[in-house]
N, C-alpha and C. Protein backbone atom coordinates (compact mmCIF):
# COMPACT_ATOMS: atom_id res chain seq x y z
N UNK A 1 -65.96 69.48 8.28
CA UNK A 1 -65.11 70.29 7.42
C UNK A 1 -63.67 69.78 7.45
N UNK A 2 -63.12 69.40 6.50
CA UNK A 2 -61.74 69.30 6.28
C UNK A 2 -60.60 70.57 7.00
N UNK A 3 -60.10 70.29 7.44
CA UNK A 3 -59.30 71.53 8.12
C UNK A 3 -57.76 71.33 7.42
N UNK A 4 -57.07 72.41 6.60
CA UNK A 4 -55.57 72.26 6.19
C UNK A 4 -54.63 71.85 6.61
N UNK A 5 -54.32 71.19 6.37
CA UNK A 5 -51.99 70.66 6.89
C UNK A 5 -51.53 71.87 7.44
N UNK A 6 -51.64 72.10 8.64
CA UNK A 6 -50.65 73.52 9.21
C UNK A 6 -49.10 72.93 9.52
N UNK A 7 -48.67 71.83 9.47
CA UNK A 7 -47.43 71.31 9.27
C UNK A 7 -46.92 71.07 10.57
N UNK A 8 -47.86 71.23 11.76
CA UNK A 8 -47.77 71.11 13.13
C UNK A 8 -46.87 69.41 12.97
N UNK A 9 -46.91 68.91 12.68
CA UNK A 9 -46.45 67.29 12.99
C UNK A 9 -44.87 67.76 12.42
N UNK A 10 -44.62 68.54 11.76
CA UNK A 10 -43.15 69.16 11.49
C UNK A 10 -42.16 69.75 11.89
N UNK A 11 -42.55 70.24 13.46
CA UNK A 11 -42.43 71.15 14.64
C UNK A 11 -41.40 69.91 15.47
N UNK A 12 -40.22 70.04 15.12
CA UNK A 12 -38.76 69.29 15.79
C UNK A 12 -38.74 70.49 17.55
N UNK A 13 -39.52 69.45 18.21
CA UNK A 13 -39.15 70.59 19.56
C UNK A 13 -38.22 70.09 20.16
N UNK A 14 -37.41 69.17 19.84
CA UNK A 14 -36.77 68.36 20.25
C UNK A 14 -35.31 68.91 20.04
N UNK A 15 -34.67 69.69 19.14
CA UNK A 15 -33.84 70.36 18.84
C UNK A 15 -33.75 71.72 19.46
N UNK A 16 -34.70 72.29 20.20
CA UNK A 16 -34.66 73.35 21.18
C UNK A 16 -34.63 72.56 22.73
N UNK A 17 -34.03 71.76 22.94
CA UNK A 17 -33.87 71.04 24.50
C UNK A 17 -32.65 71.40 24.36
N UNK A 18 -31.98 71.30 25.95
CA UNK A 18 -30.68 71.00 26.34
C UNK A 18 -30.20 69.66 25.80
N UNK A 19 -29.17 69.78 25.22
CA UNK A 19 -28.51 68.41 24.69
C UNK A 19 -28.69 67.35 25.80
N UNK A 20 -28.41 68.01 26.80
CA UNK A 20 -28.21 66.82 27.98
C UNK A 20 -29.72 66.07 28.32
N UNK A 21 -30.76 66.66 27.81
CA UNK A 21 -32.30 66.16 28.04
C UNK A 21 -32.82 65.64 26.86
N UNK A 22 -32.17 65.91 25.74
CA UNK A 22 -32.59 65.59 24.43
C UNK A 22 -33.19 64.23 24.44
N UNK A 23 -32.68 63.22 24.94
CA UNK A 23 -33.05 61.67 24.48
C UNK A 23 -34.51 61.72 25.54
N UNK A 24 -34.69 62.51 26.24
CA UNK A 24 -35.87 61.90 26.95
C UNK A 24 -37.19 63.32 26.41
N UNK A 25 -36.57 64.10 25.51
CA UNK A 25 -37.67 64.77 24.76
C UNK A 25 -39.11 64.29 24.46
N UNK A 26 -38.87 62.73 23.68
CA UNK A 26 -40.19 62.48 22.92
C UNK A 26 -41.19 62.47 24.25
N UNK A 27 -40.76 62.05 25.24
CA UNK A 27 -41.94 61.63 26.77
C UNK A 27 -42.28 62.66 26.83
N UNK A 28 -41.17 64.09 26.72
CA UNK A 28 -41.92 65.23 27.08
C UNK A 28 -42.94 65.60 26.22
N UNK A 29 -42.95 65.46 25.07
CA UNK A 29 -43.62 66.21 24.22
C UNK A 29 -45.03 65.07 24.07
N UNK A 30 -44.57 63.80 24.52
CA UNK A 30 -45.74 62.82 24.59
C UNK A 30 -46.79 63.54 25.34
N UNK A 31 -46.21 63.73 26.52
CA UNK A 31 -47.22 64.30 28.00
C UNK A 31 -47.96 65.21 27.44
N UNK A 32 -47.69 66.30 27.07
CA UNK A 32 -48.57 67.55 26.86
C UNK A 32 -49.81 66.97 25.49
N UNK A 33 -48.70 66.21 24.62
CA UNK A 33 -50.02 65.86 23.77
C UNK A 33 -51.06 65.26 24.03
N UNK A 34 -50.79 64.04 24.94
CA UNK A 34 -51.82 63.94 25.89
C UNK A 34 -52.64 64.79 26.83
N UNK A 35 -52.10 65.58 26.82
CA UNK A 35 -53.22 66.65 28.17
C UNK A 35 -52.41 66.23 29.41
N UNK A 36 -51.05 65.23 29.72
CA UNK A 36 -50.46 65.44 31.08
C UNK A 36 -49.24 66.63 31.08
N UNK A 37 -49.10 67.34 30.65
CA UNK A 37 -48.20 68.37 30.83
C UNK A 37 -48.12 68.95 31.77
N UNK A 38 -47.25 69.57 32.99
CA UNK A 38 -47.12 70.42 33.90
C UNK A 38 -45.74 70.81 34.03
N UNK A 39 -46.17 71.72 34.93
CA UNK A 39 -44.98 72.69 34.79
C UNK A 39 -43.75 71.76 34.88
N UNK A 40 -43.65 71.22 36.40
CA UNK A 40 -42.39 70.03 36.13
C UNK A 40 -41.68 69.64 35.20
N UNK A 41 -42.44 69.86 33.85
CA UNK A 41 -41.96 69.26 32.26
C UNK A 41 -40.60 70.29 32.51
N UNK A 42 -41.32 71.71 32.87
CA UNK A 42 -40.09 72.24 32.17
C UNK A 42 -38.84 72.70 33.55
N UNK A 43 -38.83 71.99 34.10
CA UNK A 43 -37.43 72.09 34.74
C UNK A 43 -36.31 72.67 34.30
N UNK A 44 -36.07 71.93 33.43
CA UNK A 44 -34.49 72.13 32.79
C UNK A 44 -34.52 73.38 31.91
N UNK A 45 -35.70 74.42 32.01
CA UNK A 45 -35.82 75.33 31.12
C UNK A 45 -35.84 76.66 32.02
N UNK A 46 -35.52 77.56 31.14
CA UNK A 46 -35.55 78.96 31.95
C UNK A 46 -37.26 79.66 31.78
N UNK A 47 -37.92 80.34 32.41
CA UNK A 47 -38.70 80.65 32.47
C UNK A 47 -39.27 81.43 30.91
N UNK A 48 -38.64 81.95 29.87
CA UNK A 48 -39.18 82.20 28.70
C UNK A 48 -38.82 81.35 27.98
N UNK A 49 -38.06 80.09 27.57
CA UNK A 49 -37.95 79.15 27.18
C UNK A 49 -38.90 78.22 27.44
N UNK A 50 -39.33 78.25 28.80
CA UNK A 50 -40.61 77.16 29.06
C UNK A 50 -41.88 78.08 28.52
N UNK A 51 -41.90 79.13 28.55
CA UNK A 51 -43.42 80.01 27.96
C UNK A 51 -43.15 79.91 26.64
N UNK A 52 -42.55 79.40 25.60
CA UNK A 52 -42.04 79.42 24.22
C UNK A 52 -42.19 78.10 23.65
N UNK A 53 -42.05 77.10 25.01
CA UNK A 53 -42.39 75.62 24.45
C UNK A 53 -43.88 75.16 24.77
N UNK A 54 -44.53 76.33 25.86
CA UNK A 54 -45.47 75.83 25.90
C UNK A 54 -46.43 76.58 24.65
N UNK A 55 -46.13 77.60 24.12
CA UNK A 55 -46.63 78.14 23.05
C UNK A 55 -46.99 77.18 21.76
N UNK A 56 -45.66 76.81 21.41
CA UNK A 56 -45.74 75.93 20.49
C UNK A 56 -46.56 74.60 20.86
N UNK A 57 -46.27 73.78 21.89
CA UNK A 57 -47.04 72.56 22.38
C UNK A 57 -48.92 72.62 22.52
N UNK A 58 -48.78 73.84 22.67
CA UNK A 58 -50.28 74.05 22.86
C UNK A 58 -51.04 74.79 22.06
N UNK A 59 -50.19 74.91 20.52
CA UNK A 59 -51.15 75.63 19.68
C UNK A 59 -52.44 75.29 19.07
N UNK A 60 -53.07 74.70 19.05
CA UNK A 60 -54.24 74.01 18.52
C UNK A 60 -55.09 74.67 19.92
N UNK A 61 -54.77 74.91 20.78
CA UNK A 61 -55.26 75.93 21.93
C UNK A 61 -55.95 77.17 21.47
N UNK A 62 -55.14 77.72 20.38
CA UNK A 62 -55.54 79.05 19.58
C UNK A 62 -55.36 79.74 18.47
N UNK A 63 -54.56 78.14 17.59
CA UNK A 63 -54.84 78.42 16.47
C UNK A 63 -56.05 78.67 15.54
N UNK A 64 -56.40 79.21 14.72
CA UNK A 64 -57.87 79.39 13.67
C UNK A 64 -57.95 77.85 13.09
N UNK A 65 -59.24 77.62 12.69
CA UNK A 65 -59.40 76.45 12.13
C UNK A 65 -60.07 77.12 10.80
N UNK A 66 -58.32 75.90 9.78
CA UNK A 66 -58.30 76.61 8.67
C UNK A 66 -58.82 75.81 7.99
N UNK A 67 -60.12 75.75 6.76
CA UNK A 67 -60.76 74.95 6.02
C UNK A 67 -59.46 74.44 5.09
N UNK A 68 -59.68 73.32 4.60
CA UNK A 68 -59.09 73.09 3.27
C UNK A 68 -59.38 73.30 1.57
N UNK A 69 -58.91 74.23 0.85
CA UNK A 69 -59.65 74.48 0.32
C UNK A 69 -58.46 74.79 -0.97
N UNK A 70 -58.95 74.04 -2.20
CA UNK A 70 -58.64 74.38 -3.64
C UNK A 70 -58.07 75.21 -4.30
N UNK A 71 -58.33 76.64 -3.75
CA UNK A 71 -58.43 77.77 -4.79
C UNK A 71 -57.68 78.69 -4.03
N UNK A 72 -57.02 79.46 -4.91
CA UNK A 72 -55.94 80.34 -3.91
C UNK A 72 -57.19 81.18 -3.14
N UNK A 73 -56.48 81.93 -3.14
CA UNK A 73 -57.15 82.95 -1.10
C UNK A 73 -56.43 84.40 -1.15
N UNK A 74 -55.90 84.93 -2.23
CA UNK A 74 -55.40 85.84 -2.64
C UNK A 74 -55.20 87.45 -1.25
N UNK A 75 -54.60 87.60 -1.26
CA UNK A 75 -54.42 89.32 -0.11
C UNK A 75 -53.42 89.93 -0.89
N UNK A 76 -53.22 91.46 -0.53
CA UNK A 76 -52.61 92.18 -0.92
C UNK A 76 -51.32 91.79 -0.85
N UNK A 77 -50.31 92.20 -2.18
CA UNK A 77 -48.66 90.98 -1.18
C UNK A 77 -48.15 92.82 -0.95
N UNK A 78 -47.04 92.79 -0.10
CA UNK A 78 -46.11 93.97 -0.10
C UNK A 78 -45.90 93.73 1.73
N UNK A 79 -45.64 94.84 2.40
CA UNK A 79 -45.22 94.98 3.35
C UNK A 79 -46.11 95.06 4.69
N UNK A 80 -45.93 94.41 5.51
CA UNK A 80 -46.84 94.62 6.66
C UNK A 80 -46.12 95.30 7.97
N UNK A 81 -46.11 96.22 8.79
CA UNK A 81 -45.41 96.08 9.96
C UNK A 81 -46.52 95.77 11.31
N UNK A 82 -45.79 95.12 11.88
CA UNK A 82 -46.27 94.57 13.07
C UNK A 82 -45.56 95.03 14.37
N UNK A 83 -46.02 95.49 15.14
CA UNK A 83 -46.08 96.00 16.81
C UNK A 83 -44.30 96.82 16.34
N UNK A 84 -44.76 98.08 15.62
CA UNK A 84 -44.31 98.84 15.89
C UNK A 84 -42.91 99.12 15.57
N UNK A 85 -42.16 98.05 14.22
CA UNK A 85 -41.15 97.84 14.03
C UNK A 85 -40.10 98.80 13.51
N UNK A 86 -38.81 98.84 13.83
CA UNK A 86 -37.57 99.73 13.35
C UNK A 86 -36.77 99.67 12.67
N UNK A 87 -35.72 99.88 12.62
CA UNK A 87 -34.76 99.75 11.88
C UNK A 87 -33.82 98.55 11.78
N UNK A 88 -33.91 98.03 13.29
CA UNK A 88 -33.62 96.79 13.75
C UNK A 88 -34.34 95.21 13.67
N UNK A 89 -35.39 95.66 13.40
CA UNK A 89 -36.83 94.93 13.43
C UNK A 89 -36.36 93.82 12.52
N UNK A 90 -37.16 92.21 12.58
CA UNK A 90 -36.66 91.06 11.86
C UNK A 90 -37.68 91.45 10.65
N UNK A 91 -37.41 90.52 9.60
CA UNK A 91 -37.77 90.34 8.05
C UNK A 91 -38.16 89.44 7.83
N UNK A 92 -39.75 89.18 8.01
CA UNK A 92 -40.54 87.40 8.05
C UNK A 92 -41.20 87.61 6.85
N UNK A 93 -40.46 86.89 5.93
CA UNK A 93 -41.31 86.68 4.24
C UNK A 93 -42.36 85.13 4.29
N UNK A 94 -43.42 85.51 3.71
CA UNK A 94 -44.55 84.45 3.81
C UNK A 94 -45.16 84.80 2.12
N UNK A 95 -45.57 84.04 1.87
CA UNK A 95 -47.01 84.28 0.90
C UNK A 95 -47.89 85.21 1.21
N UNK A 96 -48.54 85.66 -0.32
CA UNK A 96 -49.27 86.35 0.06
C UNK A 96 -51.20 85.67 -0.37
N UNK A 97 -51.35 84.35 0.49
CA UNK A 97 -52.35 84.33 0.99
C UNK A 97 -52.85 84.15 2.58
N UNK A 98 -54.43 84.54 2.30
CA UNK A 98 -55.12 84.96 3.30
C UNK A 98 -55.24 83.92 4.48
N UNK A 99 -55.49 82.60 4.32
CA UNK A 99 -55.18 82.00 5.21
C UNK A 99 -53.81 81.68 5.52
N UNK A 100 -52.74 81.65 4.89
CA UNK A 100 -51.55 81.24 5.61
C UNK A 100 -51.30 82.69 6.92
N UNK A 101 -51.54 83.53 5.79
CA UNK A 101 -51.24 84.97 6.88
C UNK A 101 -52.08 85.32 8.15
N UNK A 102 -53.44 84.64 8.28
CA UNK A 102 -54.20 83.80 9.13
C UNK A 102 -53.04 83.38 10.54
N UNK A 103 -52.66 82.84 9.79
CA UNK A 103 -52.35 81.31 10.49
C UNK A 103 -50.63 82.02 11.39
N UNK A 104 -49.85 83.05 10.57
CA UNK A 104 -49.12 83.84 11.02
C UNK A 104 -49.21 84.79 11.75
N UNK A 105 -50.47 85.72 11.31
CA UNK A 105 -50.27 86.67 12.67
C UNK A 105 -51.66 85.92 13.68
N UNK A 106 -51.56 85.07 13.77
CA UNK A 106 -52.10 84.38 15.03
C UNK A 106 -51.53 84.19 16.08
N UNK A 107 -50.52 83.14 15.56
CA UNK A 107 -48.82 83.34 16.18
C UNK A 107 -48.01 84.15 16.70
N UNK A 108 -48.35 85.49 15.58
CA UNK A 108 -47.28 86.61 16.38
C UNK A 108 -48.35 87.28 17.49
N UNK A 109 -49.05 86.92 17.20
CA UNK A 109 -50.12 87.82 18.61
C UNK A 109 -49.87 87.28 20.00
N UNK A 110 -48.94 86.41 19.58
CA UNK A 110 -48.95 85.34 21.22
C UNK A 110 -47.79 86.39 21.77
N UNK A 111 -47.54 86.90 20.81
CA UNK A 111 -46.06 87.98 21.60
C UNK A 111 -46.31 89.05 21.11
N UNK A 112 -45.10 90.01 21.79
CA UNK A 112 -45.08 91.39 21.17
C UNK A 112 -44.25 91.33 20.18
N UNK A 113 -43.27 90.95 19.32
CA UNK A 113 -41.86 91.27 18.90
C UNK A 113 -42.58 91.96 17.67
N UNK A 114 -41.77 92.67 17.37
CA UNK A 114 -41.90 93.98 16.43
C UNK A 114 -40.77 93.33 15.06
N UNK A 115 -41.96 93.49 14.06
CA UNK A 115 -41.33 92.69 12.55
C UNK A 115 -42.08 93.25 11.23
N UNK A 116 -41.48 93.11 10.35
CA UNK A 116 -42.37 93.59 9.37
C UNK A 116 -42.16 92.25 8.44
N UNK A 117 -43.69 92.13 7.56
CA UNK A 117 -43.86 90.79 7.22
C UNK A 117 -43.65 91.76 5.56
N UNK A 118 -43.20 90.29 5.14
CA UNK A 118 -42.86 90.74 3.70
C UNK A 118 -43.60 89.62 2.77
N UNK A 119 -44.64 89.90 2.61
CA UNK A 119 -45.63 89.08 1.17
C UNK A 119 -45.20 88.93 -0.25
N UNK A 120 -44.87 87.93 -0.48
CA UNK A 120 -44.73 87.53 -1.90
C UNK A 120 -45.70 87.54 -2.37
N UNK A 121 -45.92 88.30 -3.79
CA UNK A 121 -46.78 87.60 -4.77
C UNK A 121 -47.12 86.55 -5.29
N UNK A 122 -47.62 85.18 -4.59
CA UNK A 122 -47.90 83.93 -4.91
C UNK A 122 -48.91 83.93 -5.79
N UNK A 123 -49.59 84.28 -6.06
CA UNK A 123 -50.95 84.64 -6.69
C UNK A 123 -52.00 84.08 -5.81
N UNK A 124 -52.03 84.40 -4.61
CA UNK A 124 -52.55 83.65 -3.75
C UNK A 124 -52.64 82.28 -2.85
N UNK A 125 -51.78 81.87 -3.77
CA UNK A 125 -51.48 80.35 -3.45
C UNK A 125 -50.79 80.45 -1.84
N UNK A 126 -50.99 79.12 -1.40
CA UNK A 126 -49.79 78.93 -0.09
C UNK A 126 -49.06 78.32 -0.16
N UNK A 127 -47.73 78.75 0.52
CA UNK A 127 -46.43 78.76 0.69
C UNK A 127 -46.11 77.13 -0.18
N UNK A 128 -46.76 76.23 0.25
CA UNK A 128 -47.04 74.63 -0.04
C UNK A 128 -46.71 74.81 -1.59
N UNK A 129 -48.24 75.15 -1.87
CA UNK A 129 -48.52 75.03 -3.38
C UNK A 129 -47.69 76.04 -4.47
N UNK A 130 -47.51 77.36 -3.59
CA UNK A 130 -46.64 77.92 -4.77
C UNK A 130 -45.42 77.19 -4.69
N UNK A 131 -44.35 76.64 -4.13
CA UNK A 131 -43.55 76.19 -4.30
C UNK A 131 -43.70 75.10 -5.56
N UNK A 132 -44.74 74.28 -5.34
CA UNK A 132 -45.05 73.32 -6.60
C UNK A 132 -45.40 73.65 -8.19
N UNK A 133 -45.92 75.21 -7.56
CA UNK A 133 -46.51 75.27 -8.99
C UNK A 133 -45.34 76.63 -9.53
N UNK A 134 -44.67 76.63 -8.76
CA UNK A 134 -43.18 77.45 -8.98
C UNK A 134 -44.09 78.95 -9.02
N UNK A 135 -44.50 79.65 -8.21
CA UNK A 135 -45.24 81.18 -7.80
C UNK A 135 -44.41 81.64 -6.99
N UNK A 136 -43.65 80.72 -6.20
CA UNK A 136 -42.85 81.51 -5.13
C UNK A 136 -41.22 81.32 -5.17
N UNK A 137 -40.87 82.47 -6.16
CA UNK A 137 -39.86 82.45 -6.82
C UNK A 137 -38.47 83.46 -6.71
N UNK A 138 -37.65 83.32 -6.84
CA UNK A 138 -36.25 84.45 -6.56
C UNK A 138 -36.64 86.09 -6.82
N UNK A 139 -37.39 85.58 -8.67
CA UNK A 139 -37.56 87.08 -8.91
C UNK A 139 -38.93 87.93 -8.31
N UNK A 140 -39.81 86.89 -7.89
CA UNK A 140 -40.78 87.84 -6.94
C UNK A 140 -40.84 87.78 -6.14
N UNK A 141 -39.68 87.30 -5.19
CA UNK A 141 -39.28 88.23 -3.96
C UNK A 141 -38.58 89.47 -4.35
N UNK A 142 -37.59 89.21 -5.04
CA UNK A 142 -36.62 90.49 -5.30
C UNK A 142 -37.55 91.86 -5.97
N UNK A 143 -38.64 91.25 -6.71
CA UNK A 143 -39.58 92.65 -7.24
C UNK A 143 -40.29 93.20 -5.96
N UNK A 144 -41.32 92.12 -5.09
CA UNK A 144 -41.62 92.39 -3.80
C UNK A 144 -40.42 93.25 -3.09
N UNK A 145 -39.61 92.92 -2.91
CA UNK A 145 -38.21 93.40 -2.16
C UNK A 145 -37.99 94.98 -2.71
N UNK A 146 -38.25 95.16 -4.09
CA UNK A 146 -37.93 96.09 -4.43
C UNK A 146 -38.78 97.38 -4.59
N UNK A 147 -40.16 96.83 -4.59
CA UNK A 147 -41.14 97.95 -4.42
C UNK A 147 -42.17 98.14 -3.48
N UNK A 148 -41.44 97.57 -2.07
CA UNK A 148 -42.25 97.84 -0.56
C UNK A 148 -41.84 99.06 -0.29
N UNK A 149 -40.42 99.13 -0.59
CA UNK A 149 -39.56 99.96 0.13
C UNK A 149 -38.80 99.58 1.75
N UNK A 150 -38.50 98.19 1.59
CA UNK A 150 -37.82 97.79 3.27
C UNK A 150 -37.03 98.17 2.75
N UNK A 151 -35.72 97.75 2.59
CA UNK A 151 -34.59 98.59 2.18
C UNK A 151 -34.37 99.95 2.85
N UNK A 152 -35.44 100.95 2.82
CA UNK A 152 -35.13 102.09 3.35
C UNK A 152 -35.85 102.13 5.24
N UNK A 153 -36.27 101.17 5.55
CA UNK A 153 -36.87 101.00 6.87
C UNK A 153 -35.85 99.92 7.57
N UNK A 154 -34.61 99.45 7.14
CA UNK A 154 -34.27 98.79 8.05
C UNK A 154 -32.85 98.83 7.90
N UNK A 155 -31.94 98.64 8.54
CA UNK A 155 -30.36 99.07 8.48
C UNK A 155 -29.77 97.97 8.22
N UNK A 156 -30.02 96.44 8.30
CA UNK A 156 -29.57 95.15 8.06
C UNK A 156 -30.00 95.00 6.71
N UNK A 157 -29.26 93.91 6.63
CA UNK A 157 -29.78 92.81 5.16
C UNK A 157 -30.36 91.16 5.38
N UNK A 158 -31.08 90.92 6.34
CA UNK A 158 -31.28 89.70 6.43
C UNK A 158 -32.94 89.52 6.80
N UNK A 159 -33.05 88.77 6.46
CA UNK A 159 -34.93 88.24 5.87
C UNK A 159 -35.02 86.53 6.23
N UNK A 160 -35.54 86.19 6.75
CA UNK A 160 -36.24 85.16 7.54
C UNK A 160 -37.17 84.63 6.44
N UNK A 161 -37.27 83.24 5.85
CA UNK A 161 -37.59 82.95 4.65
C UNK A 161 -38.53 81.54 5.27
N UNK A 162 -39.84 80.67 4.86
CA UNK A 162 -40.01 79.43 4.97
C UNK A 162 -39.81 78.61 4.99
N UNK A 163 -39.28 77.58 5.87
CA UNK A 163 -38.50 76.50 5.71
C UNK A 163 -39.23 76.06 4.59
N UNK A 164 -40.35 75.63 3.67
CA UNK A 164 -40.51 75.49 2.89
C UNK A 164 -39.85 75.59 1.42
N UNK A 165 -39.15 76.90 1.57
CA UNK A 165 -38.39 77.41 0.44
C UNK A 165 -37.02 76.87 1.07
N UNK A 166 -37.04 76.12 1.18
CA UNK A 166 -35.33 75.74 1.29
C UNK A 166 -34.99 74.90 -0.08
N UNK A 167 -35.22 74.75 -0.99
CA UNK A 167 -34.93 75.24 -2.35
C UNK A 167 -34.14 76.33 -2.93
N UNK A 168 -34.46 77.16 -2.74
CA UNK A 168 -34.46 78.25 -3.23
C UNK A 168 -33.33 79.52 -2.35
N UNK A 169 -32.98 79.12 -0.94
CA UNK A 169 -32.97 79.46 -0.54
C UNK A 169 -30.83 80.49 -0.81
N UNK A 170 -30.35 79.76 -1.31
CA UNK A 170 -29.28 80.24 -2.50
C UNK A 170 -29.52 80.91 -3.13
N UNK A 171 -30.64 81.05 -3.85
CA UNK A 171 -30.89 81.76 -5.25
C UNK A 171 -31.86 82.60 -4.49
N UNK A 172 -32.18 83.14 -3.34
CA UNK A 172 -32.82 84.12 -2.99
C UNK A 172 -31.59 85.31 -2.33
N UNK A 173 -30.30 84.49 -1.78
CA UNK A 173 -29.57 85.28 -1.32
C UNK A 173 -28.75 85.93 -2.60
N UNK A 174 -28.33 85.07 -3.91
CA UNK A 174 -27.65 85.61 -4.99
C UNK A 174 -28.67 87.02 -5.47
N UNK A 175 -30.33 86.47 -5.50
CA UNK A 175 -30.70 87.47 -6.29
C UNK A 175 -31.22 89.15 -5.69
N UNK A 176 -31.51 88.84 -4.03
CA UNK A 176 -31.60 89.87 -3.50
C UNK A 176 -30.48 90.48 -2.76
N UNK A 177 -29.58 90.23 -3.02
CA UNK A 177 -28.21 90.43 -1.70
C UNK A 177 -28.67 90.94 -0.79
N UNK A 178 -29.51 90.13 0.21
CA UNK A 178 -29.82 90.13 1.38
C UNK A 178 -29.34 88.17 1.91
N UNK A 179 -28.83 88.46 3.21
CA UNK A 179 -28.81 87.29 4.06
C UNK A 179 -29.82 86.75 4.07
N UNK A 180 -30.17 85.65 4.01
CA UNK A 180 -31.07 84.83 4.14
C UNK A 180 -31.17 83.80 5.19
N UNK A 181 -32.14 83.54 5.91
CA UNK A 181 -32.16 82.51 7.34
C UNK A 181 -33.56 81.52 6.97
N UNK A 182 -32.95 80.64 7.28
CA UNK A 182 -34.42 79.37 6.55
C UNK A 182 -34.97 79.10 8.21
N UNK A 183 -35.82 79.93 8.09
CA UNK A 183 -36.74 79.57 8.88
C UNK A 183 -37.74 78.15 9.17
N UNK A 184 -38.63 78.32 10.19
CA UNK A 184 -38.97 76.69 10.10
C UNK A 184 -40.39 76.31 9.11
N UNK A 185 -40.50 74.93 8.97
CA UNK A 185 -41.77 75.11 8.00
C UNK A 185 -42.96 75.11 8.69
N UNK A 186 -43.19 75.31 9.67
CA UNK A 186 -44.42 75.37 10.64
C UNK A 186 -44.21 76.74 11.40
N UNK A 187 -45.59 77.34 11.17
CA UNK A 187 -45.46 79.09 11.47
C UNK A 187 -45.44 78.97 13.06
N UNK A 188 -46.05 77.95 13.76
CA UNK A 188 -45.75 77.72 15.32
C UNK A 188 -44.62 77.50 15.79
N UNK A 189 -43.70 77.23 14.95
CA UNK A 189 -42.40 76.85 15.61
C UNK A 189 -41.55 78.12 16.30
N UNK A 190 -41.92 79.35 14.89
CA UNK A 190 -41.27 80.52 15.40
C UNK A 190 -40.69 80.90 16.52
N UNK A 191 -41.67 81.09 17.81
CA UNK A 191 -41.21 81.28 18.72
C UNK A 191 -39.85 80.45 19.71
N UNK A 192 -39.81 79.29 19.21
CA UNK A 192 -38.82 78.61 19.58
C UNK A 192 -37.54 78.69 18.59
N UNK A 193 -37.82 78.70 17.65
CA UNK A 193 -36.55 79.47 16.61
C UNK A 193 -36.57 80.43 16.72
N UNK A 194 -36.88 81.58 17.05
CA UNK A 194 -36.42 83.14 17.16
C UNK A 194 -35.39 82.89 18.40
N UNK A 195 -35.79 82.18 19.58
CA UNK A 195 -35.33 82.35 20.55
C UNK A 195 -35.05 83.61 21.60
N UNK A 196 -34.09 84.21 21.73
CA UNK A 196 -34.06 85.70 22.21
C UNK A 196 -34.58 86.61 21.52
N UNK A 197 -34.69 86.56 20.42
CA UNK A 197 -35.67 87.38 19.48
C UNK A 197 -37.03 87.50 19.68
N UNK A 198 -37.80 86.45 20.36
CA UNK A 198 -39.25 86.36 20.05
C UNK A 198 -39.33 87.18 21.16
N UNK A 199 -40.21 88.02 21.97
CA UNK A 199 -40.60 88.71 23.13
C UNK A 199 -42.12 88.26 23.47
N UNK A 200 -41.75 88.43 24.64
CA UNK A 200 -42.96 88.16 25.44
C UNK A 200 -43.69 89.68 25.89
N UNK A 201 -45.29 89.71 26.23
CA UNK A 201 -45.05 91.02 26.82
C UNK A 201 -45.83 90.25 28.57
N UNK A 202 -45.29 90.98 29.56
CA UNK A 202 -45.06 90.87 31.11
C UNK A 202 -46.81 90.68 31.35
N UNK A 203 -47.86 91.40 30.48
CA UNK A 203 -49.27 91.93 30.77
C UNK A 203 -50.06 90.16 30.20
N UNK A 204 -49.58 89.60 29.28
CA UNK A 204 -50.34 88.50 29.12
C UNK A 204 -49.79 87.35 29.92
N UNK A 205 -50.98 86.39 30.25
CA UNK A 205 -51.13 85.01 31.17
C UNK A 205 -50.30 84.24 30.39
N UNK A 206 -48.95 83.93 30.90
CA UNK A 206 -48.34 82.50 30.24
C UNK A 206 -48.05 81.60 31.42
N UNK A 207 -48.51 81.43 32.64
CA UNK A 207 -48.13 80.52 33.61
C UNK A 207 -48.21 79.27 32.78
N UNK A 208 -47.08 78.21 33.61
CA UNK A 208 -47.25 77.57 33.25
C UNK A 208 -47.96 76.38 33.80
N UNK A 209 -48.40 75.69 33.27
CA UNK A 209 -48.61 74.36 34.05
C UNK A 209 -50.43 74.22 33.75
């Protein structure tokens, strides 16, 4: 079976190091791809920083294996909340198909952090393809935006967007006056771009090594 581009080879972990370790990154990230990874790697890291790189380094550990496949994959688009989110809670806009959203709350299951996901109407398409075939657009976020009802569930204005859409990503802040943050284009990266944001919970196994 053909399995989809999850964009894993797009995942810069190299930009979440200490500057001062940066040049000897690629060895690190060599090791684990190989299967020599241990804890040692992460020295220079604080203990949820090293559970955040090993998340990402080791996703094919527990990511879904996503067919490749032609035809959109259509899900409901509008609002999702996840583990319990508030007023404070972040704003992760994705497509609204079934395997990308797959492929997202897979990811967020590795943590607790409390978010509500905001689905565009792609017509199913993913994030990839609507961009090409122009589905994932200013004004259907802003219609999405406008008839979930976030607005009244959250006290900020800022929404976490696909690095994918970095296009667009101007003309999403003109048309929704909400802040906009270009997130990364690989849904694994998250946890290392949220940074203090992403949570861990104390009850699941992340030793490392």
């Amino acid at each position: 079976m053909l399995e989809a581009d999850l964009y894993l080879t797009k995942v810069d972990v190299c930009r979440y190091c200490p500057e001062d370790v940066r040049s000897s990154c690629k060895d690190f990230t060599d090791r684990w791809a190989d299967g020599k990874g241990s804890k040692e790697d992460y020295v220079f890291l604080n203990s949820r920083q090293g559970r955040s790189f090993k998340l990402v380094l080791e996703a094919k550990k527990y990511l879904p294996s996503i067919p490749l496949l032609n035809v959109p994959q259509p899900i409901e688009a509008g609002l999702f909340p996840v583990n319990e989110p508030d007023e404070d809670s972040l704003v992760i806009v994705s497509g609204n198909n079934r395997l990308t959203f797959e492929v997202l709350a897979t990811v967020w299951a590795q943590g607790i952090t409390p978010a509500y996901f905001l689905l565009v109407d792609c017509l199913g398409s993913t994030v990839d393809m609507a961009m090409i075939y122009g589905y994932f657009t200013p004004m259907r976020l802003t219609q999405i935006l406008s008839t979930s009802g976030l607005e009244s569930k959250v006290k900020h204005r800022r929404m976490i967007v696909p690095g994918l859409t970095a296009p667009l990503a101007d003309e999403f802040a003109v048309t929704t006056s909400w802040e906009i943050e270009l997130g990364p284009v690989c849904a694994v990266e998250l946890p290392l771009f949220l940074g203090d944001r992403w949570a861990f919970s104390d009850r699941r196994n992340y030793a490392l090594g």
